[in-house]
PDB file of N, CA and C in Angstrom:
ATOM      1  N   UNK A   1     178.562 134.619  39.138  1.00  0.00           N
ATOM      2  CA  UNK A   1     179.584 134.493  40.145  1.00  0.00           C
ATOM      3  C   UNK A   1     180.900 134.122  39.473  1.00  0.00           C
ATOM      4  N   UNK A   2     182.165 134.956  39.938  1.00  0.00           N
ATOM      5  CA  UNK A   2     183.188 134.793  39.079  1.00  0.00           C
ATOM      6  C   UNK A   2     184.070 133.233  39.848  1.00  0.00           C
ATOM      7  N   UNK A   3     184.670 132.383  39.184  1.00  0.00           N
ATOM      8  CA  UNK A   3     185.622 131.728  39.434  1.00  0.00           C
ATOM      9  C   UNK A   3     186.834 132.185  40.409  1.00  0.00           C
ATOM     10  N   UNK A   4     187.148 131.718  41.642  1.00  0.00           N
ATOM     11  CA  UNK A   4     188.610 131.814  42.591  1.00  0.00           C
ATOM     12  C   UNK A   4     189.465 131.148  41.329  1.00  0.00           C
ATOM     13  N   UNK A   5     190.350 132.007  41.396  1.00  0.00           N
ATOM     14  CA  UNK A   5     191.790 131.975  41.162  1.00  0.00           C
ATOM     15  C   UNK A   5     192.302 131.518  42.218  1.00  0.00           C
ATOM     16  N   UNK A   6     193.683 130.580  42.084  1.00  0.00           N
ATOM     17  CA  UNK A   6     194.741 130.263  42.777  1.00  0.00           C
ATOM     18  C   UNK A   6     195.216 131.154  44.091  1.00  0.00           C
ATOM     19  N   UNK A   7     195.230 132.935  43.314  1.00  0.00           N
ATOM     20  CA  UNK A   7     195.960 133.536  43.823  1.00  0.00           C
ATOM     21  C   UNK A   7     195.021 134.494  44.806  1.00  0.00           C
ATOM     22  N   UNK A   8     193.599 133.987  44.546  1.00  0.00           N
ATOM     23  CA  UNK A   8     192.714 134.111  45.687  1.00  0.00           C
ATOM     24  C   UNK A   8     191.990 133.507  47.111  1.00  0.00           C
ATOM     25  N   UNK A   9     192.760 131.828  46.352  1.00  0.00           N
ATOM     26  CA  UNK A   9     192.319 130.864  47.886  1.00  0.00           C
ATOM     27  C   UNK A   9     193.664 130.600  48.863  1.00  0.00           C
ATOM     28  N   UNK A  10     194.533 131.140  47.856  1.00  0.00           N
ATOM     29  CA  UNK A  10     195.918 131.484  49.076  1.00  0.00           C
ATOM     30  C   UNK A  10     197.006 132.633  48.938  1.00  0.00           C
ATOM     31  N   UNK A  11     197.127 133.254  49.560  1.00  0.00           N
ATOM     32  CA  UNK A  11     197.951 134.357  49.431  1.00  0.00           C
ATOM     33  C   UNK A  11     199.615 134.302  49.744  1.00  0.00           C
ATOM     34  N   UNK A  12     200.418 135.141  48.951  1.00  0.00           N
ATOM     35  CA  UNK A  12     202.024 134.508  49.411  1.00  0.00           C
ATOM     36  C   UNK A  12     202.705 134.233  50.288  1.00  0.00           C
ATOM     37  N   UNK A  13     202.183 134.591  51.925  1.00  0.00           N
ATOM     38  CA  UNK A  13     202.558 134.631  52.926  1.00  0.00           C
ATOM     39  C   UNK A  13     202.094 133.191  53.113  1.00  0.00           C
ATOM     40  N   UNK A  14     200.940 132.789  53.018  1.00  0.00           N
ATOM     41  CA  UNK A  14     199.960 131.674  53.433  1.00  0.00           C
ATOM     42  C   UNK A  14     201.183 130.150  53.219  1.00  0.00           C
ATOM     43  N   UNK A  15     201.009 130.458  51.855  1.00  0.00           N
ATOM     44  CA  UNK A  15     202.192 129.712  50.995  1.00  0.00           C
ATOM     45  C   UNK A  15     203.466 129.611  51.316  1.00  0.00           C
ATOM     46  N   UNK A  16     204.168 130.518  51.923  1.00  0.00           N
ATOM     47  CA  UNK A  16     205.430 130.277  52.315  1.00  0.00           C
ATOM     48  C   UNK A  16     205.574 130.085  53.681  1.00  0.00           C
ATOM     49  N   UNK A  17     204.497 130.005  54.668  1.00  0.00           N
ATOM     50  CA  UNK A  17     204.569 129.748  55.974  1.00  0.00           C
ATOM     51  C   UNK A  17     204.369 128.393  55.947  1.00  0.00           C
ATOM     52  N   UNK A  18     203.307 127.577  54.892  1.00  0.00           N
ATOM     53  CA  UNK A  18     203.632 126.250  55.122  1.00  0.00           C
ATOM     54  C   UNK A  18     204.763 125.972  53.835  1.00  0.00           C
ATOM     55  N   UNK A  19     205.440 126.205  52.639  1.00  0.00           N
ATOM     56  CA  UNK A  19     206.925 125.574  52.500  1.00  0.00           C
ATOM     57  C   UNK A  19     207.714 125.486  53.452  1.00  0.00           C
ATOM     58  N   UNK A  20     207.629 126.509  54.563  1.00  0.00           N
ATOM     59  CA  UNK A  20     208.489 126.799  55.576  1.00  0.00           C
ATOM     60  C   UNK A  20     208.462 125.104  56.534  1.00  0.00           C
ATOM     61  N   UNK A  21     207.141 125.096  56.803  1.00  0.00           N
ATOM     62  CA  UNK A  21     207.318 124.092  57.539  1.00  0.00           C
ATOM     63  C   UNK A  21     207.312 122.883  57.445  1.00  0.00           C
ATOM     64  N   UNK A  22     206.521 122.822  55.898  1.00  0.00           N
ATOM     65  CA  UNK A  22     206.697 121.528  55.536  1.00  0.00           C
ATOM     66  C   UNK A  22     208.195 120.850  55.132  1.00  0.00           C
ATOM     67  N   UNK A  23     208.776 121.829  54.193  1.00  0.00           N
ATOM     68  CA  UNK A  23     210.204 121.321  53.906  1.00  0.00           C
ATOM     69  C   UNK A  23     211.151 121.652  54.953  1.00  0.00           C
ATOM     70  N   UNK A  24     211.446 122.965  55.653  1.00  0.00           N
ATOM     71  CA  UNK A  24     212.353 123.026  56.423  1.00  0.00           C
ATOM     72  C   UNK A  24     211.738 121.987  58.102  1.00  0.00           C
ATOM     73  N   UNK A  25     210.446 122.030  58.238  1.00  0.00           N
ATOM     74  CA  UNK A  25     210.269 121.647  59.394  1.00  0.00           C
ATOM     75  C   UNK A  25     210.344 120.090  59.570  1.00  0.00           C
ATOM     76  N   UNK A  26     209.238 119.460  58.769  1.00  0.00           N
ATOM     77  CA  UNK A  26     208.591 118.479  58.721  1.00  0.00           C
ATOM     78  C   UNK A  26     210.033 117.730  57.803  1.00  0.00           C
ATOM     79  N   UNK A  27     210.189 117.713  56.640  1.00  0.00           N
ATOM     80  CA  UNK A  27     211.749 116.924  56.131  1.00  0.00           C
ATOM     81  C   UNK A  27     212.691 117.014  56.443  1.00  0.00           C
ATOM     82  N   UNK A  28     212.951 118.240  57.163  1.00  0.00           N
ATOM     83  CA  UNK A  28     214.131 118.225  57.740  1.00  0.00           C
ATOM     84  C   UNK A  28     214.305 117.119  59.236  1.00  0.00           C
ATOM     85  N   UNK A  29     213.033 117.074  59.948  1.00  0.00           N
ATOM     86  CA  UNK A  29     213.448 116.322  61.189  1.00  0.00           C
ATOM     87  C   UNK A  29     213.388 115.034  60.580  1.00  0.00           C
ATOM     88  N   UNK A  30     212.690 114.392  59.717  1.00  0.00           N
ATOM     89  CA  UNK A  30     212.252 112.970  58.919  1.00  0.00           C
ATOM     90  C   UNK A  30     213.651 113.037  58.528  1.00  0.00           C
ATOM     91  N   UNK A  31     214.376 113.717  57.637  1.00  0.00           N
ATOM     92  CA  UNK A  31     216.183 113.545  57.287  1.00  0.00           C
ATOM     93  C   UNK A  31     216.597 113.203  58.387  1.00  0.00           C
ATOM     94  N   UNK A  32     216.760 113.715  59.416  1.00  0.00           N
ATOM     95  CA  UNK A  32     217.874 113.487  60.605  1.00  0.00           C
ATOM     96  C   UNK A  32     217.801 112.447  61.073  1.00  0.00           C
ATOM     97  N   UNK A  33     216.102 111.823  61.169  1.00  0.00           N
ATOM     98  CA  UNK A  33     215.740 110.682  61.949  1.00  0.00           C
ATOM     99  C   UNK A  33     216.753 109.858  60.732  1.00  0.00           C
ATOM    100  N   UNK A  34     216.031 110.045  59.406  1.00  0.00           N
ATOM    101  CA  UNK A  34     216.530 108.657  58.338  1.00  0.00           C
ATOM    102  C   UNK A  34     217.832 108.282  59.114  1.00  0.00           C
ATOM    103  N   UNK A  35     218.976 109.547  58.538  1.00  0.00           N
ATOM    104  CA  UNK A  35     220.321 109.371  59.014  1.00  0.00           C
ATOM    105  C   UNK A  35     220.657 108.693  59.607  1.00  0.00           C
ATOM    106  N   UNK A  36     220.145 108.882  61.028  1.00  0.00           N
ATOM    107  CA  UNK A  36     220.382 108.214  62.245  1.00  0.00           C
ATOM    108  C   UNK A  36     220.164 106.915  62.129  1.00  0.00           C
ATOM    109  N   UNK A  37     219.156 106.292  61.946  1.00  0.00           N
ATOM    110  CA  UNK A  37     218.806 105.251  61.738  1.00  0.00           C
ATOM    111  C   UNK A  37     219.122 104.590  60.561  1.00  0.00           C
ATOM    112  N   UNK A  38     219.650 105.292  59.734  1.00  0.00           N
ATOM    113  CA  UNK A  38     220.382 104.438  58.424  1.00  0.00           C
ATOM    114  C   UNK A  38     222.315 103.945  59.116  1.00  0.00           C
ATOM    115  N   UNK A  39     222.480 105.316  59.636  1.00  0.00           N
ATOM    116  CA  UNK A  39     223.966 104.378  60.614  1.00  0.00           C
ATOM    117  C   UNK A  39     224.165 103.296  61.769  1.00  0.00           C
ATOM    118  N   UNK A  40     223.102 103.586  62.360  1.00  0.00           N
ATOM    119  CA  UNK A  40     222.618 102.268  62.910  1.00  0.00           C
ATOM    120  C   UNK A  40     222.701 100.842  61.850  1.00  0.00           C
ATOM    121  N   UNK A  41     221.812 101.186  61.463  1.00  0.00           N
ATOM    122  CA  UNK A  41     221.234  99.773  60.427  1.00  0.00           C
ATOM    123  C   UNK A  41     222.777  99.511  59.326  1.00  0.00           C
ATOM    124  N   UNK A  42     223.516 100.331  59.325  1.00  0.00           N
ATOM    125  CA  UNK A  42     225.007 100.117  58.704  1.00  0.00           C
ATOM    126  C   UNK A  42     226.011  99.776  59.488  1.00  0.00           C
ATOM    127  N   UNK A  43     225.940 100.206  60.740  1.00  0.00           N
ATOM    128  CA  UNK A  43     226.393  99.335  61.905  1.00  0.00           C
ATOM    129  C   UNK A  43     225.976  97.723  62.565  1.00  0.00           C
ATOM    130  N   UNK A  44     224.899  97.741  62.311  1.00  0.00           N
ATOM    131  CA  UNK A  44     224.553  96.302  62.542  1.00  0.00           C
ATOM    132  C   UNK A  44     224.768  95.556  61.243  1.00  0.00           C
ATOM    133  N   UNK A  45     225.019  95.527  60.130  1.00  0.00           N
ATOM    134  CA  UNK A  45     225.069  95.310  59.093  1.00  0.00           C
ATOM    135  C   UNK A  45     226.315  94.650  59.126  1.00  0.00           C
ATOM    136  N   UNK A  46     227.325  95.648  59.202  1.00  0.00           N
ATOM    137  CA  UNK A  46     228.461  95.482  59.054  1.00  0.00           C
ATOM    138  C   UNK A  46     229.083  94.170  60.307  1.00  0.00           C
ATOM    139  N   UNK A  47     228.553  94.624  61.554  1.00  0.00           N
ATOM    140  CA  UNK A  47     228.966  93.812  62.396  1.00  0.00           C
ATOM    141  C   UNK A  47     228.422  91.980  62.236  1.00  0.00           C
ATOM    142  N   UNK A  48     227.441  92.047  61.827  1.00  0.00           N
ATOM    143  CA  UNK A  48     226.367  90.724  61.654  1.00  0.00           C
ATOM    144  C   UNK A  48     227.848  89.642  60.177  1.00  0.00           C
ATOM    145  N   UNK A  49     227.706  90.930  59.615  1.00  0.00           N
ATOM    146  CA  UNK A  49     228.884  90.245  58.478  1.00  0.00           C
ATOM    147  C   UNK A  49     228.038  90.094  57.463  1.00  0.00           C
ATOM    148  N   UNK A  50     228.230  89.788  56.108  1.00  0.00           N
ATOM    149  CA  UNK A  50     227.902  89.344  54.928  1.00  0.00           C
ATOM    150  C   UNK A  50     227.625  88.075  54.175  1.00  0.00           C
ATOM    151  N   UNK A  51     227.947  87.211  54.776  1.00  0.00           N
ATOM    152  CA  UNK A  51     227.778  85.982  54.642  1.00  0.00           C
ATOM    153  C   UNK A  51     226.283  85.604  54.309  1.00  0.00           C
ATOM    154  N   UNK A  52     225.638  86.155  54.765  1.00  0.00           N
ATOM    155  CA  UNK A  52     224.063  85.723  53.741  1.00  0.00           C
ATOM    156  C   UNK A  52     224.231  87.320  52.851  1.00  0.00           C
ATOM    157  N   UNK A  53     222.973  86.593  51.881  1.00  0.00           N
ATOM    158  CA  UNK A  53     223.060  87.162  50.720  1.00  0.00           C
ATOM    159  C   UNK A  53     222.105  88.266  51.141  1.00  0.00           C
ATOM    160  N   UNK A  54     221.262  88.055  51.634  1.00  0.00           N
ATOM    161  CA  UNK A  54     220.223  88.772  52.184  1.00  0.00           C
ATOM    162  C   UNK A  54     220.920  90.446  53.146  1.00  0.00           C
ATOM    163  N   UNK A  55     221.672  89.897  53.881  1.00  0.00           N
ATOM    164  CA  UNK A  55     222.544  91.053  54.444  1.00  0.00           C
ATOM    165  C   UNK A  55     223.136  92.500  53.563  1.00  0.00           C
ATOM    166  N   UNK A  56     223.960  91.112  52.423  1.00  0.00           N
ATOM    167  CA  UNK A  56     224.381  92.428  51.514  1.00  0.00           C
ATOM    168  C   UNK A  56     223.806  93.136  50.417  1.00  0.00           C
ATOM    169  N   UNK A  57     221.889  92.553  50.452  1.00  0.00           N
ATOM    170  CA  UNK A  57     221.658  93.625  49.885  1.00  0.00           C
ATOM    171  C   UNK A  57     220.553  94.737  50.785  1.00  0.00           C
ATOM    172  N   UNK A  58     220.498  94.338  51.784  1.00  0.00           N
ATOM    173  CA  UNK A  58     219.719  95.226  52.747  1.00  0.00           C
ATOM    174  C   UNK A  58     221.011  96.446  53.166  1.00  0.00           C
ATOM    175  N   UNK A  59     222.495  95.954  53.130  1.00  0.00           N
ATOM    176  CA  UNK A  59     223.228  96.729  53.283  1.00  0.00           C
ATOM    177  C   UNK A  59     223.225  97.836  51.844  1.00  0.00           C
ATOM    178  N   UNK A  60     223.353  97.100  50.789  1.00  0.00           N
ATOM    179  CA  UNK A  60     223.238  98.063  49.852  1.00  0.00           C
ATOM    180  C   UNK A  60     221.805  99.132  49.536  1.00  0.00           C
ATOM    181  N   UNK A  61     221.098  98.586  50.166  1.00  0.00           N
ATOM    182  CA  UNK A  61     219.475  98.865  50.268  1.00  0.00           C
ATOM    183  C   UNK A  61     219.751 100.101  51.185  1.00  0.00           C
ATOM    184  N   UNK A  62     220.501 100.038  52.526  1.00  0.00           N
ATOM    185  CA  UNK A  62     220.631 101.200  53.332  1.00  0.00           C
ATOM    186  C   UNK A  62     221.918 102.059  52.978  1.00  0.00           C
ATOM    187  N   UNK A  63     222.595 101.961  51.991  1.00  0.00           N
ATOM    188  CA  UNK A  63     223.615 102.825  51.758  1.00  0.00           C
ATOM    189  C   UNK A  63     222.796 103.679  50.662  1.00  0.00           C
ATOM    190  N   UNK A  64     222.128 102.856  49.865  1.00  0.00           N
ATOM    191  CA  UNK A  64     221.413 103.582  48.901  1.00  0.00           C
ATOM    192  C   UNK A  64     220.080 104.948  49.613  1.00  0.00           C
ATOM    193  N   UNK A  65     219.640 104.695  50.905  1.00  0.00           N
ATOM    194  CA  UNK A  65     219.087 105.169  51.452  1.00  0.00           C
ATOM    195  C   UNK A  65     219.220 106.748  52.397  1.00  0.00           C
ATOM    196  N   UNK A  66     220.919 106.031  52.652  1.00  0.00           N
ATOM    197  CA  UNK A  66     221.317 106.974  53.331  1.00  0.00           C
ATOM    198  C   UNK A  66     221.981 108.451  52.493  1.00  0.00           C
ATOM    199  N   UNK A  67     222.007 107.742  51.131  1.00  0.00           N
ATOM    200  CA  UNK A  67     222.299 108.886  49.963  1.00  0.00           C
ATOM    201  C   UNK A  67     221.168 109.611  49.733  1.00  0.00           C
ATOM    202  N   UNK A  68     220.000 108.985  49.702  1.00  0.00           N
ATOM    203  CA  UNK A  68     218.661 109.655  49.607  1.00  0.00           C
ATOM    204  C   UNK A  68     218.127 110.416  50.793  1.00  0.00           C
ATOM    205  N   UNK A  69     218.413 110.399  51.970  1.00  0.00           N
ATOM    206  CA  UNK A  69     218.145 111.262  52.899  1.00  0.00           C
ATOM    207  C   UNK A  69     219.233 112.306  53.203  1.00  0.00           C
ATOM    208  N   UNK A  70     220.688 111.822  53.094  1.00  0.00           N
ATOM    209  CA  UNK A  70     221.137 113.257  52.983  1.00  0.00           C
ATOM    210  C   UNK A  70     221.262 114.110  51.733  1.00  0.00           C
ATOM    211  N   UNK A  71     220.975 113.981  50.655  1.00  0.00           N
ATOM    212  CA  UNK A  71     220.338 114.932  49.887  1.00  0.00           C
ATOM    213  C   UNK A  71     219.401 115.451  50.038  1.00  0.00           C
ATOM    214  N   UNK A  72     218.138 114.768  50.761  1.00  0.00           N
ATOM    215  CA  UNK A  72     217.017 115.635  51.385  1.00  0.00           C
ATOM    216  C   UNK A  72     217.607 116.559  52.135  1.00  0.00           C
ATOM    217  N   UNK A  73     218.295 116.399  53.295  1.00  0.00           N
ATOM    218  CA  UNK A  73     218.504 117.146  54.154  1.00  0.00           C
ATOM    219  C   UNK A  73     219.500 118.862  53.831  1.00  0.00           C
ATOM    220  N   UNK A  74     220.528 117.862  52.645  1.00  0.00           N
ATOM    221  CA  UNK A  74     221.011 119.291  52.042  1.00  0.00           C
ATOM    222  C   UNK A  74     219.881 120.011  51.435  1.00  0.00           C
ATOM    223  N   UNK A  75     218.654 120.128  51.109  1.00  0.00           N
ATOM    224  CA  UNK A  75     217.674 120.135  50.240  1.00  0.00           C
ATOM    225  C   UNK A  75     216.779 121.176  51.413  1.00  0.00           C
ATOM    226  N   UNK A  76     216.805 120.421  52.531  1.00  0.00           N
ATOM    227  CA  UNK A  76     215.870 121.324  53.466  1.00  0.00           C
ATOM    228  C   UNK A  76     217.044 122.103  54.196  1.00  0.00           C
ATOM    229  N   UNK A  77     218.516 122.068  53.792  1.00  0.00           N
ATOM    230  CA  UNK A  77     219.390 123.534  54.310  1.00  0.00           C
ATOM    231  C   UNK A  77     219.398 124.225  53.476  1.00  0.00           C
ATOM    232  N   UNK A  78     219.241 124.060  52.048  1.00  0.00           N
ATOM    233  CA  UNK A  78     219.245 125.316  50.682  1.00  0.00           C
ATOM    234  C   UNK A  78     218.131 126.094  50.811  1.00  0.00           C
ATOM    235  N   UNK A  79     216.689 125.344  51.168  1.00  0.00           N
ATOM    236  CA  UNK A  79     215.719 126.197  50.890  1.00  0.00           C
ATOM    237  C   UNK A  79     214.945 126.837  52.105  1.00  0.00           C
ATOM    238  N   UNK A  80     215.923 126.423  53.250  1.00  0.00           N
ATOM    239  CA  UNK A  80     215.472 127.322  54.642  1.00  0.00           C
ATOM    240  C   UNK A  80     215.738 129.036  54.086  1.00  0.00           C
ATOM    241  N   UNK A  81     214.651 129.892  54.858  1.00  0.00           N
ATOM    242  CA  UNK A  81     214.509 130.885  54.431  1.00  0.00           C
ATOM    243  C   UNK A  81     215.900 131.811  55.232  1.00  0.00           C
ATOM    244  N   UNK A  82     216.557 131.306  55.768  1.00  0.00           N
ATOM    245  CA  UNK A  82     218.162 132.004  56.470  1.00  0.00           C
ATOM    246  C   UNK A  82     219.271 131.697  55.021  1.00  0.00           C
ATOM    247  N   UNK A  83     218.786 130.975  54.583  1.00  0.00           N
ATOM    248  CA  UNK A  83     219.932 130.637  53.180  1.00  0.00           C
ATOM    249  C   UNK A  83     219.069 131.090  52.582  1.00  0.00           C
ATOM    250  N   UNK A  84     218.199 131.358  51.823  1.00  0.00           N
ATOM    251  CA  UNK A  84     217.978 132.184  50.677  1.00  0.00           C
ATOM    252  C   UNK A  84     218.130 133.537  50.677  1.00  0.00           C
ATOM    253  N   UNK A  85     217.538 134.284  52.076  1.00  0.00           N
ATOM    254  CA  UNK A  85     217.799 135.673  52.283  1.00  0.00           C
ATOM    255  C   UNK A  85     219.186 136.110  52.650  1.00  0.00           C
ATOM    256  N   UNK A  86     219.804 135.263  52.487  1.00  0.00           N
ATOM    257  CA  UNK A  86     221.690 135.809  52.733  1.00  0.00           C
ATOM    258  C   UNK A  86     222.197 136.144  51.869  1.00  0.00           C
ATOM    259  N   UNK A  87     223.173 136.699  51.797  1.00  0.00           N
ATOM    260  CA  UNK A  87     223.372 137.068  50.528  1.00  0.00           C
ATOM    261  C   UNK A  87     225.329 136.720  49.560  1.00  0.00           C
ATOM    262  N   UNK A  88     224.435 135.202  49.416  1.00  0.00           N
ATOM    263  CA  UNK A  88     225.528 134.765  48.661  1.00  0.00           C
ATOM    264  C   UNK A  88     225.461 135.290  46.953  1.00  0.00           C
ATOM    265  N   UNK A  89     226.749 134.638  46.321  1.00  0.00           N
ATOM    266  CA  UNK A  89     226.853 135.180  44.864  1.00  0.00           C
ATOM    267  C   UNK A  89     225.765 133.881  44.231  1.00  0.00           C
ATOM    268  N   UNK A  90     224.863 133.186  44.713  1.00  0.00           N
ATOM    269  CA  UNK A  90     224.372 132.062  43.659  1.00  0.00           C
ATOM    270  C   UNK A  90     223.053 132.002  44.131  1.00  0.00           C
ATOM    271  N   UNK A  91     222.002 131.967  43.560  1.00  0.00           N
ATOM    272  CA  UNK A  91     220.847 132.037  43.556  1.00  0.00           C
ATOM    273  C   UNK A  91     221.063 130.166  44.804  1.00  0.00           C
ATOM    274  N   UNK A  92     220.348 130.456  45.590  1.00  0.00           N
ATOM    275  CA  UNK A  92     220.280 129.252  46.611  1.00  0.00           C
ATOM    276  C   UNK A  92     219.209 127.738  46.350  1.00  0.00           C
ATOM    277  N   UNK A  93     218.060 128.668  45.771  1.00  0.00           N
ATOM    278  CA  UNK A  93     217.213 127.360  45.184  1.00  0.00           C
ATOM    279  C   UNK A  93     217.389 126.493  43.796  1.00  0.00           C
ATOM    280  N   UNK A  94     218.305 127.085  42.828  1.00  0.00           N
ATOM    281  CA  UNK A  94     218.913 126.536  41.843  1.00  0.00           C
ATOM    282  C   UNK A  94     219.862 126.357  42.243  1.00  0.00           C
ATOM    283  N   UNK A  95     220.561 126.030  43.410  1.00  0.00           N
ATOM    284  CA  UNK A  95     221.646 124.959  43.542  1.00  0.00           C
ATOM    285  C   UNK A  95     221.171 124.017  44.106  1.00  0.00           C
ATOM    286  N   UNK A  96     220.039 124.377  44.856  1.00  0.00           N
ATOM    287  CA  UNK A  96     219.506 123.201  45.942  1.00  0.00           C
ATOM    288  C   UNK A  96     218.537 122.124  44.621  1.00  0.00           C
ATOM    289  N   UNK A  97     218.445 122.633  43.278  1.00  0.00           N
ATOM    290  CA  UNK A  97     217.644 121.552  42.309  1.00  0.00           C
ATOM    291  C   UNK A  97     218.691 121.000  41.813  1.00  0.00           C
ATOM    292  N   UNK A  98     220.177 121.254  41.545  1.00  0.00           N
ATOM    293  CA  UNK A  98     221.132 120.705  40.760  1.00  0.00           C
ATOM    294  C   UNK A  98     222.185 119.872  41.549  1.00  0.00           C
ATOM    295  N   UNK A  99     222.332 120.113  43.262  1.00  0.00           N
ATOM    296  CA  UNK A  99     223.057 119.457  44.260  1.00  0.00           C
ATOM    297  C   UNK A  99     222.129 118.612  44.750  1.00  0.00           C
ATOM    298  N   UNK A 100     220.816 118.890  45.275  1.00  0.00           N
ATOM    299  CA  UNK A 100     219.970 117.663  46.322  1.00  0.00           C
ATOM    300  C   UNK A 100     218.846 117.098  45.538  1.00  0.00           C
ATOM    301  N   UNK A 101     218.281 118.085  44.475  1.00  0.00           N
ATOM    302  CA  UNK A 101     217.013 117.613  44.098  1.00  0.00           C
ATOM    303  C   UNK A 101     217.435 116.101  42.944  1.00  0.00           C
ATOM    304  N   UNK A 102     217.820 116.728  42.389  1.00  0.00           N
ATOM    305  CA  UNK A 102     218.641 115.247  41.202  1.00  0.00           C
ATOM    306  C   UNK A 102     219.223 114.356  41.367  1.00  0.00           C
ATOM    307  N   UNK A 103     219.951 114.971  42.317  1.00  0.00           N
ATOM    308  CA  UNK A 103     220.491 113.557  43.199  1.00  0.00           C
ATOM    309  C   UNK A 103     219.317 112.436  44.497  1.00  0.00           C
ATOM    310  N   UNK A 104     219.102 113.674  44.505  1.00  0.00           N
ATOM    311  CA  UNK A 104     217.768 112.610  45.331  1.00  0.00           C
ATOM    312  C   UNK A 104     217.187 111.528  44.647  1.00  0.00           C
ATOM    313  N   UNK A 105     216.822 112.795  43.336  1.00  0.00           N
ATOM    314  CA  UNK A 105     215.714 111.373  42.858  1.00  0.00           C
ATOM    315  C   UNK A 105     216.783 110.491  41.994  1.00  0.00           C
ATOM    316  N   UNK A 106     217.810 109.914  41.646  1.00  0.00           N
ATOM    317  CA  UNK A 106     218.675 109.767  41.579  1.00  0.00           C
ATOM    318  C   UNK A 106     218.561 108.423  42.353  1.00  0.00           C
ATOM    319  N   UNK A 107     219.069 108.534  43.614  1.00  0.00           N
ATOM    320  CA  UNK A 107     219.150 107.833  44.726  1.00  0.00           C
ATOM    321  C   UNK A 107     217.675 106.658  44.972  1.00  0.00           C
ATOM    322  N   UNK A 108     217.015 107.731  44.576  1.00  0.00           N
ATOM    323  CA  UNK A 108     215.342 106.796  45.044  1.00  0.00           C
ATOM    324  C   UNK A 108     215.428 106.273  43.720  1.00  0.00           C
TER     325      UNK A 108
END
């Protein structure tokens, strides 16, 4: 009995229907939520004031955060399949590793 190959327990369609949803679907709504909830938490932050020490680094804790989710989110607009099949002059997923991916991890 011969060994499955990779390219026999999933086929390319299989594969790109879940990148599809995992990165554009699933990170992309987890980005929006972060966002949201990182301006919040920078709004209460700010208003509460700085005066404990504790404040200003949960504030820096959520600025640092909010850099890390919108690079995700630029990350799940580069590699939605409406931006790759368009037809710009720059390959779309090698900008989305040199604009969101590095900077992400970067951020984290």
């Amino acid at each position: 009995m011969e060994s499955a190959t990779s390219a026999d327990l999933v086929t390319v369609e299989i594969r790109q229907i879940f990148q599809e949803v995992v990165f554009v679907g699933v990170c992309g709504v987890v980005s929006v939520l972060g966002f949201a909830g990182n301006i919040i938490n920078i709004a209460v932050f700010i208003k509460q004031g700085f005066k404990d020490k504790i404040n200003l680094s949960l504030f820096g804790l959520t600025i640092a955060d909010l850099a890390c989710v919108s690079t995700m989110l630029w990350s799940c607009i580069c590699i939605h399949p409406l931006t790759i099949s368009s037809r710009q002059p720059f390959a779309s997923v090698d900008f989305m590793y040199l604009t969101g991916s590095w900077p992400h991890v970067c951020f984290n």
